[in-house]
N, C-alpha and C. Protein backbone atom coordinates (compact mmCIF):
# COMPACT_ATOMS: atom_id res chain seq x y z
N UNK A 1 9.32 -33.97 -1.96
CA UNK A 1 10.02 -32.93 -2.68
C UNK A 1 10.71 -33.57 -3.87
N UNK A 2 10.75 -33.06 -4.90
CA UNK A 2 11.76 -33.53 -6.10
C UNK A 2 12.64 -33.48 -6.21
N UNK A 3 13.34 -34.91 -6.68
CA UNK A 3 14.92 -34.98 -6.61
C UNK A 3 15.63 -34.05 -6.80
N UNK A 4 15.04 -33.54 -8.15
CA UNK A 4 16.06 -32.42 -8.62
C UNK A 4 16.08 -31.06 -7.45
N UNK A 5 15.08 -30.75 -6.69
CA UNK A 5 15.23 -29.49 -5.77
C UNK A 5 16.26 -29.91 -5.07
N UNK A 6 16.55 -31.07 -4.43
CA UNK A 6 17.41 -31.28 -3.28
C UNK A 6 18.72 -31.33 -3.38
N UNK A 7 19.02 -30.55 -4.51
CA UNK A 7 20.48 -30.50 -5.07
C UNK A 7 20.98 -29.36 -4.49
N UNK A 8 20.02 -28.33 -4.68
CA UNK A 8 20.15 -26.98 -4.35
C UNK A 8 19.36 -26.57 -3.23
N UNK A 9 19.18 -27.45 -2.33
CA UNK A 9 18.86 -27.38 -0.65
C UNK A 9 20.43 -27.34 0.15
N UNK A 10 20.33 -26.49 1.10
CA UNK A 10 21.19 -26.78 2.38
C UNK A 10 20.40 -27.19 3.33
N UNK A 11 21.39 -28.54 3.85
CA UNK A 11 20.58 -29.22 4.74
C UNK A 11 20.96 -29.20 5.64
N UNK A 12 20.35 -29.38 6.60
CA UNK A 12 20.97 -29.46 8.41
C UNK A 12 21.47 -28.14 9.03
N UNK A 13 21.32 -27.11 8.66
CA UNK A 13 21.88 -25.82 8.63
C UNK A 13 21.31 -24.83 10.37
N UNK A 14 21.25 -25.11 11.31
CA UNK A 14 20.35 -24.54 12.44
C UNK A 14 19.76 -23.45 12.10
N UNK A 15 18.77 -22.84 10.97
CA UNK A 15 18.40 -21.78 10.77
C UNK A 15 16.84 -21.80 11.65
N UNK A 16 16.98 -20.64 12.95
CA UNK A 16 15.84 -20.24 13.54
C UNK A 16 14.83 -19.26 12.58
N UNK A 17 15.16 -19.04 11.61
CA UNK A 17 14.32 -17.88 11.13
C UNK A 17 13.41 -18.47 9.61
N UNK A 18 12.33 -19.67 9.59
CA UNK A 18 11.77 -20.14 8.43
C UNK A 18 10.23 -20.22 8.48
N UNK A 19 9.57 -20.42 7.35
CA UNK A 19 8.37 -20.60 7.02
C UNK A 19 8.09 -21.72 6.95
N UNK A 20 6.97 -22.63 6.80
CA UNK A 20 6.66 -23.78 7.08
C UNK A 20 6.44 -24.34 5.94
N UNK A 21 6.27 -25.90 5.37
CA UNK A 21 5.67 -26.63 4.33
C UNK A 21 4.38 -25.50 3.53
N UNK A 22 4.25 -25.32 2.44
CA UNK A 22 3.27 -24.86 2.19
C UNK A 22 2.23 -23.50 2.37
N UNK A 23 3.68 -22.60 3.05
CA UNK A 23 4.13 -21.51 2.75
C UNK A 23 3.68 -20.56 1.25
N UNK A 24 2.71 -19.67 1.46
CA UNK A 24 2.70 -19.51 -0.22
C UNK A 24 3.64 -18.35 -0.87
N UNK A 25 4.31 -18.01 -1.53
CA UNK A 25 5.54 -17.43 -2.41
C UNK A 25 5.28 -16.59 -3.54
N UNK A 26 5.22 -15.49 -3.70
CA UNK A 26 5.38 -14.91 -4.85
C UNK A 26 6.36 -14.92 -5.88
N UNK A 27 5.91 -15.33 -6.92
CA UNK A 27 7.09 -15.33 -8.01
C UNK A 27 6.68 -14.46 -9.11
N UNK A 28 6.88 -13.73 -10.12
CA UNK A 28 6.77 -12.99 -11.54
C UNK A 28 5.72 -13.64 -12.28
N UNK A 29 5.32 -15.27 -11.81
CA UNK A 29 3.78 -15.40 -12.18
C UNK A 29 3.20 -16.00 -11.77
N UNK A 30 3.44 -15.83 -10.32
CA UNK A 30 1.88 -15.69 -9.15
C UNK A 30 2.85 -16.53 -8.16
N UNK A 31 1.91 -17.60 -7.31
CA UNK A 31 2.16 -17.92 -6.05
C UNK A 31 2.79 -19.74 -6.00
N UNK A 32 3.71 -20.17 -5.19
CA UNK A 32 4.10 -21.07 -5.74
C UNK A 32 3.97 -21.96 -3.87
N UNK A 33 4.34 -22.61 -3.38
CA UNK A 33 4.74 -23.04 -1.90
C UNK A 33 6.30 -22.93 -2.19
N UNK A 34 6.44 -22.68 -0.47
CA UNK A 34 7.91 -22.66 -0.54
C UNK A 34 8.98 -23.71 -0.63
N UNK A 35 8.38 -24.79 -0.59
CA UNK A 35 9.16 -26.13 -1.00
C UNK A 35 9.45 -26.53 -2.72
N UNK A 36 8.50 -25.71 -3.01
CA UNK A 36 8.71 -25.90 -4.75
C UNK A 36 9.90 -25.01 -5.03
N UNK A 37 10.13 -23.63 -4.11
CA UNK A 37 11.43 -22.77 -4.91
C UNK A 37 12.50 -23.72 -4.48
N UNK A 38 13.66 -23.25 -5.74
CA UNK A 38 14.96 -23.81 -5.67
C UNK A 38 15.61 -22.95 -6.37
N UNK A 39 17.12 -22.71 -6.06
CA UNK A 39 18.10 -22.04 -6.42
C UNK A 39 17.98 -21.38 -7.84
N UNK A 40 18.25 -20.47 -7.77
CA UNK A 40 17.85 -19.61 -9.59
C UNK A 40 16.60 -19.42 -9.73
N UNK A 41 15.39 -19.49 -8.88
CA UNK A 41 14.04 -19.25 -9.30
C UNK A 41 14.07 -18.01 -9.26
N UNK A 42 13.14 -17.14 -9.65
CA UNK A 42 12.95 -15.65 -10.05
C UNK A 42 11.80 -15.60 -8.92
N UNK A 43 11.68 -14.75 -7.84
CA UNK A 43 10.46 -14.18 -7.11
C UNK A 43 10.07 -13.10 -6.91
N UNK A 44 9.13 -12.59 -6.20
CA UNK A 44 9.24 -10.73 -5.85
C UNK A 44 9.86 -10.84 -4.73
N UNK A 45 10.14 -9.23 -4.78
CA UNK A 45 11.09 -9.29 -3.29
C UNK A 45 10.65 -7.83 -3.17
N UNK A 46 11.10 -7.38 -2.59
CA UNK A 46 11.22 -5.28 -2.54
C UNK A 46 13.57 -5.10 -2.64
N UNK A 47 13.10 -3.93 -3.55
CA UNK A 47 14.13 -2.99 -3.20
C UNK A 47 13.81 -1.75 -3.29
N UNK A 48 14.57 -1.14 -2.06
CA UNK A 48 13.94 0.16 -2.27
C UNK A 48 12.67 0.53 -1.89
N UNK A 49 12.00 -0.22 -1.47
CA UNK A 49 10.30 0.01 -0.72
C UNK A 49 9.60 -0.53 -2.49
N UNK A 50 10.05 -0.84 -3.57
CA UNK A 50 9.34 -1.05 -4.69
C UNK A 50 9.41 -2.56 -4.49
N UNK A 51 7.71 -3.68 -5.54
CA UNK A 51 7.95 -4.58 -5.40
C UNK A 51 9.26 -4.90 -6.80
N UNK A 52 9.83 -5.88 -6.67
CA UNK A 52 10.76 -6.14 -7.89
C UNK A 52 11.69 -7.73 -7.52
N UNK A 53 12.02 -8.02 -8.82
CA UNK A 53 12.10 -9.33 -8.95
C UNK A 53 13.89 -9.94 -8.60
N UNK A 54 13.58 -10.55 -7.32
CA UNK A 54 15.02 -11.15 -7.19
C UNK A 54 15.19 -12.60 -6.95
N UNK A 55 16.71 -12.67 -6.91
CA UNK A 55 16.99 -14.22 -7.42
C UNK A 55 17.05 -14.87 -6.40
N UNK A 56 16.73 -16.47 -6.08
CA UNK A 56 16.78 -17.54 -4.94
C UNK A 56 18.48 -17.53 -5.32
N UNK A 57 19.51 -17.78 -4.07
CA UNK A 57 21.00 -17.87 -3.95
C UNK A 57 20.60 -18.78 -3.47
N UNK A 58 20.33 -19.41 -2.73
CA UNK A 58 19.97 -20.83 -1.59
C UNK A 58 18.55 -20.78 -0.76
N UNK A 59 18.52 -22.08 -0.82
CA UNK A 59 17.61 -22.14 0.04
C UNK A 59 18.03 -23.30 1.21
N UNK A 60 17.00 -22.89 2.28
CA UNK A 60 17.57 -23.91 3.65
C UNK A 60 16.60 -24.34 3.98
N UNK A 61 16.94 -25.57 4.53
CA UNK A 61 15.80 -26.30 5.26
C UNK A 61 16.28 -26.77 6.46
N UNK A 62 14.89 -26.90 7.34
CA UNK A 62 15.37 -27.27 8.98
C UNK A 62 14.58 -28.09 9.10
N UNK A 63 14.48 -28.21 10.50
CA UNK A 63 13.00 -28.52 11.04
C UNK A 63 12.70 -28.11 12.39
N UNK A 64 11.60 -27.80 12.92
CA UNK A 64 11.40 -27.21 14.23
C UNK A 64 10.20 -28.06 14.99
N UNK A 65 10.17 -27.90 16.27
CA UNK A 65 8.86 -28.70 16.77
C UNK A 65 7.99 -26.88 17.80
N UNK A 66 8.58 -26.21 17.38
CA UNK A 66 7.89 -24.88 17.86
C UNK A 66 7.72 -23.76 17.10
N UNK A 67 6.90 -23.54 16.58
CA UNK A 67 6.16 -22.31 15.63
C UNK A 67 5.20 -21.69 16.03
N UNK A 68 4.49 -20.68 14.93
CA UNK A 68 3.91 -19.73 15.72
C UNK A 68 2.98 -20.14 14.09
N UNK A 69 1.75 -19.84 14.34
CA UNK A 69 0.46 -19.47 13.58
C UNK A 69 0.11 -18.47 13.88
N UNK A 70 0.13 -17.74 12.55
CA UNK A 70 -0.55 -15.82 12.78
C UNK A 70 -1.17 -15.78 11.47
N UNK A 71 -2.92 -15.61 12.23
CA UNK A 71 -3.93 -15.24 11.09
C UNK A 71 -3.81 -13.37 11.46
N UNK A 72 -3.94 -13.30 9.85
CA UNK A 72 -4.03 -11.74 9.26
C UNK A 72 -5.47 -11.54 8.74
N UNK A 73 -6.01 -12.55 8.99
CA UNK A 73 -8.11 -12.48 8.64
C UNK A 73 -8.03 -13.15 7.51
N UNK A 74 -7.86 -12.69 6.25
CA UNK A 74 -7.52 -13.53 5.11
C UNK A 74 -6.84 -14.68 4.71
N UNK A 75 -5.90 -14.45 5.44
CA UNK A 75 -4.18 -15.11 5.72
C UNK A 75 -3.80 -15.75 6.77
N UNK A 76 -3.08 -16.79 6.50
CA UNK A 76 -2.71 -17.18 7.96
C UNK A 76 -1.06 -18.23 7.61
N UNK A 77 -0.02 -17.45 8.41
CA UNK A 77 1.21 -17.71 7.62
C UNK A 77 1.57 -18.47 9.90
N UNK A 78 2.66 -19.69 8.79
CA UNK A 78 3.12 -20.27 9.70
C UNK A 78 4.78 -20.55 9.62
N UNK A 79 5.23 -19.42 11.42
CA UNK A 79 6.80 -19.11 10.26
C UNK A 79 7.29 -19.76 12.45
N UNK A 80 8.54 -19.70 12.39
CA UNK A 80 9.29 -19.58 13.55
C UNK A 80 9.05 -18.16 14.32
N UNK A 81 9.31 -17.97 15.20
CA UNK A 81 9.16 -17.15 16.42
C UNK A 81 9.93 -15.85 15.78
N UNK A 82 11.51 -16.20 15.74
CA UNK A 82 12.45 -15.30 15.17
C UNK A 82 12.31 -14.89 14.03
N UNK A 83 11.39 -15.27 12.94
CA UNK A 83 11.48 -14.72 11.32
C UNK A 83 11.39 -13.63 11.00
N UNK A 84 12.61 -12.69 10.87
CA UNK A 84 11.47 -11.07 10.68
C UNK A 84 10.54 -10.73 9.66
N UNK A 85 9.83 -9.72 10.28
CA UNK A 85 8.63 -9.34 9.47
C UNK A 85 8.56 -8.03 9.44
N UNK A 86 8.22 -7.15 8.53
CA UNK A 86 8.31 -6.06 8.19
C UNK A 86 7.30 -5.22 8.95
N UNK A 87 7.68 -4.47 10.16
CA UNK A 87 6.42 -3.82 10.81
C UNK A 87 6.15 -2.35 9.64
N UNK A 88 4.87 -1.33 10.40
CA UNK A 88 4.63 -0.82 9.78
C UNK A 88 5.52 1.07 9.98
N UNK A 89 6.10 0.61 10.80
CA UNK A 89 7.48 2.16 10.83
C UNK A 89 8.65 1.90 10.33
N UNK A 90 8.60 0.36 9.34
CA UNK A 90 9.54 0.67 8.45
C UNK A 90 10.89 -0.47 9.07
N UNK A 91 10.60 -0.72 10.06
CA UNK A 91 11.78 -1.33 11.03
C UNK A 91 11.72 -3.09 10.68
N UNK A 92 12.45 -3.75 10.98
CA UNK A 92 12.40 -5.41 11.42
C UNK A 92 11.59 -5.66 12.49
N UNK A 93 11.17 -6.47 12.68
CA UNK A 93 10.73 -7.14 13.83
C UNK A 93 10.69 -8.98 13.81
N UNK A 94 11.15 -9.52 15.22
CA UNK A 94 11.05 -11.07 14.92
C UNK A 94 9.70 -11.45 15.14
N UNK A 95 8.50 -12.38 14.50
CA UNK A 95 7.56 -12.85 14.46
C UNK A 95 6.99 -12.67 15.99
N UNK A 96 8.10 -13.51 16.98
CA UNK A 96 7.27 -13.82 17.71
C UNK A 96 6.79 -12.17 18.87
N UNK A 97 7.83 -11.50 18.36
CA UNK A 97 7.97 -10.18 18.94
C UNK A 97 6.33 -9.14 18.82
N UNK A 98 5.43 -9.63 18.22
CA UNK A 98 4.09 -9.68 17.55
C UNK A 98 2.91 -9.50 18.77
N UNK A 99 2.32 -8.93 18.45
CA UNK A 99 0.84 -9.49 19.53
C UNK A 99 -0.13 -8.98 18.95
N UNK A 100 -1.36 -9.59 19.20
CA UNK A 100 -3.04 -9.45 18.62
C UNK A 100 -2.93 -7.63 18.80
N UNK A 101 -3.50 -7.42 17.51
CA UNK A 101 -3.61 -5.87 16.97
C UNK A 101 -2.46 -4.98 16.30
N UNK A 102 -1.53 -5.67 16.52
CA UNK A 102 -0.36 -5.15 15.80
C UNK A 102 -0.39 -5.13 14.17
N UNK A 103 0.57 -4.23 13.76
CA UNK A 103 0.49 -4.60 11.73
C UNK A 103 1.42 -4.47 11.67
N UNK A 104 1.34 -5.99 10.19
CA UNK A 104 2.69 -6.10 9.60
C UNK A 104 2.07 -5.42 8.60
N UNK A 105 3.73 -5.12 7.86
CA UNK A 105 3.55 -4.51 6.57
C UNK A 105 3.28 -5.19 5.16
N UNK A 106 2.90 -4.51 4.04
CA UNK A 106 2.70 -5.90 2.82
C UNK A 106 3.44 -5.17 2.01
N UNK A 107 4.02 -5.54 1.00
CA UNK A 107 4.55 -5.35 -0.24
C UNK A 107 3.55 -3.97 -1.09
N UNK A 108 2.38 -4.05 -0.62
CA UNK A 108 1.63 -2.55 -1.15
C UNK A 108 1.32 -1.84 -0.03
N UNK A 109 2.47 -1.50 0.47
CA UNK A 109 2.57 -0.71 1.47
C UNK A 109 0.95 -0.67 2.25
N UNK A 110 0.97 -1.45 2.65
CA UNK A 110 -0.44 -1.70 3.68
C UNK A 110 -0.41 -2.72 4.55
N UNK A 111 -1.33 -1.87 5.64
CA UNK A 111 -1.28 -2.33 7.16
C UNK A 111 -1.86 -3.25 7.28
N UNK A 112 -1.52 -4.99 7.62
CA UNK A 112 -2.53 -6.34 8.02
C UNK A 112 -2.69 -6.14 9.61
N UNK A 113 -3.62 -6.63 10.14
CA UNK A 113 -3.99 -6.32 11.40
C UNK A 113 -3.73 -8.14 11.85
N UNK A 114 -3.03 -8.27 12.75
CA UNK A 114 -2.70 -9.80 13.31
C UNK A 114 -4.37 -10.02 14.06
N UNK A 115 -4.79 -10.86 13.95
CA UNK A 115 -6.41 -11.16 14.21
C UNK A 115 -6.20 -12.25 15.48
N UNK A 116 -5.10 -12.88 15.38
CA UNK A 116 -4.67 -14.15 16.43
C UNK A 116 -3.41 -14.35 15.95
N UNK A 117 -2.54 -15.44 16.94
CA UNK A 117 -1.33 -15.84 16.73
C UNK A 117 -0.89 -16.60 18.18
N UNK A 118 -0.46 -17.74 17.48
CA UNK A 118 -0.51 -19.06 18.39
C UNK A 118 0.80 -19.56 18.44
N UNK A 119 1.45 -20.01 19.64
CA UNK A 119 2.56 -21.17 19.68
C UNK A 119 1.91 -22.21 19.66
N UNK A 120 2.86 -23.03 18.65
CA UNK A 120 2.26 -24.32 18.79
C UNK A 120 3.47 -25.55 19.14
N UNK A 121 3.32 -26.17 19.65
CA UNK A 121 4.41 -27.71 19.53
C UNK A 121 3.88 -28.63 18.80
N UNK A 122 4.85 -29.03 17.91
CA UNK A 122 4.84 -30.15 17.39
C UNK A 122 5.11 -31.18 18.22
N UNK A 123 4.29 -32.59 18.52
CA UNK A 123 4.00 -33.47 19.59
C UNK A 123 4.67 -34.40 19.00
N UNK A 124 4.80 -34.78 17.97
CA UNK A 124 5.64 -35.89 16.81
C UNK A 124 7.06 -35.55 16.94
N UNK A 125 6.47 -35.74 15.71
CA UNK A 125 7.65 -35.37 14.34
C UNK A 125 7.84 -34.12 14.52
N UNK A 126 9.06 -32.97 14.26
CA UNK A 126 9.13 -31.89 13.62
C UNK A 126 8.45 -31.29 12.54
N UNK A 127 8.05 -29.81 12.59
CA UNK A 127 7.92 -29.54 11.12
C UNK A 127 9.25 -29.23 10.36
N UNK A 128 8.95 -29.55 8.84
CA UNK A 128 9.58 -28.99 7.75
C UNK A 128 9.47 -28.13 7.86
N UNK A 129 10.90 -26.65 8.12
CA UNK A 129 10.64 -25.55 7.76
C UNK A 129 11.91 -24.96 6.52
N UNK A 130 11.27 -24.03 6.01
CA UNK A 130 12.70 -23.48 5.01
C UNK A 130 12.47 -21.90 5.09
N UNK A 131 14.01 -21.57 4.50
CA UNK A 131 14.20 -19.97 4.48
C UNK A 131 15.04 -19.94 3.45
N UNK A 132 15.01 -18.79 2.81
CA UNK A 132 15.46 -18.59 1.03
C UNK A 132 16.02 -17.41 1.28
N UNK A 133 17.72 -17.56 0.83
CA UNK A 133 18.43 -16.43 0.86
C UNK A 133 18.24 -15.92 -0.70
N UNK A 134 17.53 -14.80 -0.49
CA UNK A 134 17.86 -14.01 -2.04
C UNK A 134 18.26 -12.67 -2.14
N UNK A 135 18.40 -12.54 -3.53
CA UNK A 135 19.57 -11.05 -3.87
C UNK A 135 18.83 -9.97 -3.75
N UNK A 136 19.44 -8.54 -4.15
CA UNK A 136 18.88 -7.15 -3.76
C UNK A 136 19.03 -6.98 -1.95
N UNK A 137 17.88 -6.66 -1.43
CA UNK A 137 17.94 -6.52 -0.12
C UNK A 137 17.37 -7.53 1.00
N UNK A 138 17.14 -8.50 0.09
CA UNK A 138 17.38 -9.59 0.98
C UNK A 138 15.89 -9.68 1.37
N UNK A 139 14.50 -9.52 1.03
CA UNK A 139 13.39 -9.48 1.24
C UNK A 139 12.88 -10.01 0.04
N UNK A 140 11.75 -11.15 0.56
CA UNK A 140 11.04 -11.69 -0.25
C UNK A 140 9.55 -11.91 0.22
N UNK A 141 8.72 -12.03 -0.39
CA UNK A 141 7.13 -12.16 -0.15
C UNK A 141 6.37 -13.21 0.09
N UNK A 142 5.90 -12.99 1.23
CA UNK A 142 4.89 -14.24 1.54
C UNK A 142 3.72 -13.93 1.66
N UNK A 143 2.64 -15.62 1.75
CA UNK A 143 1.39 -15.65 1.93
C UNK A 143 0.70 -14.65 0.64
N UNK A 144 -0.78 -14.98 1.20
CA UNK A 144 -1.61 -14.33 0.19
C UNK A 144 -1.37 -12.77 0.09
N UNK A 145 -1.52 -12.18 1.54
CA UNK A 145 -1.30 -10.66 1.28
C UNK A 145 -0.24 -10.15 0.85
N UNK A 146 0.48 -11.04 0.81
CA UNK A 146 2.12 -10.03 -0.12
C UNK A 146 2.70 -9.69 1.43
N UNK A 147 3.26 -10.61 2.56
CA UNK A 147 3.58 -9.65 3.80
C UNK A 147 5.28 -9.88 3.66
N UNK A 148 5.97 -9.06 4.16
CA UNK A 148 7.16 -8.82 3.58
C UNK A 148 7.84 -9.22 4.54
N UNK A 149 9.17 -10.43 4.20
CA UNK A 149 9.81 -11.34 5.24
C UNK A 149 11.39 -10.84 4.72
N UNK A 150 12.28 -11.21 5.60
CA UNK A 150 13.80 -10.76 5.62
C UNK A 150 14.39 -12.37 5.47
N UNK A 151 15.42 -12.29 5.15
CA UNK A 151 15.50 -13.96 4.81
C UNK A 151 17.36 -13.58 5.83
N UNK A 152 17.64 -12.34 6.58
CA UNK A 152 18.73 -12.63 7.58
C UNK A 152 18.03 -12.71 9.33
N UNK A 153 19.02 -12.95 9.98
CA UNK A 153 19.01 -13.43 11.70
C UNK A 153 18.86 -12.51 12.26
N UNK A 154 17.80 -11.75 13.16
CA UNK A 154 18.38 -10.27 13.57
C UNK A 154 18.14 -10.72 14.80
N UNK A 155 18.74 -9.18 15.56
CA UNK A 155 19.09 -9.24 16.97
C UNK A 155 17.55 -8.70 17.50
N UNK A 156 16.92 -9.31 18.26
CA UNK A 156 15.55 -8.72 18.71
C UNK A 156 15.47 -7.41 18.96
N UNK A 157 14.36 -6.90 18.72
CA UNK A 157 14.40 -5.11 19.14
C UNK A 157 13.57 -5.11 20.14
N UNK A 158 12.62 -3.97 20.11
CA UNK A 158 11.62 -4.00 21.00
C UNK A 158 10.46 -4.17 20.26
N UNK A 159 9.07 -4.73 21.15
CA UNK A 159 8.12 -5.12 20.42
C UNK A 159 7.72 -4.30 19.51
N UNK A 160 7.05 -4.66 18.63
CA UNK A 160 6.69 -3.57 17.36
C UNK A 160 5.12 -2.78 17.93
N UNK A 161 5.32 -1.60 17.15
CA UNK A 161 4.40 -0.55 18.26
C UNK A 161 2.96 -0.59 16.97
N UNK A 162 1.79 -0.30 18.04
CA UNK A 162 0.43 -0.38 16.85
C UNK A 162 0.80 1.00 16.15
């Protein structure tokens, strides 16, 4: 990572709710990994159910040795268990709260169909993971399909319904 990002990292922070190394990111001109954003970058986000452009306030980094891999067929995003994800009635849901056939929602209001989704342990080392607090409502965009992530902690609900 570059010196200069790690100015505007919080480090050591216990955040359960992140995306992994290489993470891909929407920004105002195109897709970036999530280790490249840093504080003041411009990305998409939603307000209001519209896509629109809000600001990185911080970003955090952890590390975890337990994640989850969830291919969307096209896509395949690697976040923590707890990360919410935008189901398709509009509600939160935490990642791992998920199961084969379910849909998340995308930023063009459309249904991804989860195709698989895996726990995995890290046997090493930890992974690098990070989570990016930004402005408006607090939603920013991941992966290729545009799938719409919450960057706060929520209290689990019930599983998200097909």
């Amino acid at each position: 990572m570059a010196a200069e990002a790690t100015a505007d990292l919080v480090k050591g922070v216990p955040l359960p709710v992140c995306f992994a190394e290489g993470t891909s990111i929407w920004t105002p001109e195109g897709i970036t990994s999530i280790e490249c954003v840093k504080k003041g970058d411009l990305l998409l986000g939603m307000i209001d159910n519209s896509i629109a452009i809000v600001e990185v306030e911080a970003v955090y980094v952890s590390q975890t040795k337990e994640y989850l891999v969830i291919d969307v067929g096209s896509d395949q995003l690697i976040c923590t268990k707890e990360h919410p994800l935008k189901t398709v009635f509009g509600d939160w849901a935490p990642a791992g709260s998920f199961a084969i056939g379910d849909f998340i929602l995308t930023a063009k209001s459309e249904a991804v169909t989860i195709k698989s989704m895996t726990v995995k342990q890290s046997l090493d080392e930890p992974i690098r993971v990070y989570n990016l607090h930004v402005s408006g409502h607090h939603e920013y965009i991941v992966g290729e399909t545009m799938i719409r992530a919450h960057n706060k902690i929520l209290v689990p609900i019930s599983r998200p319904r097909k």
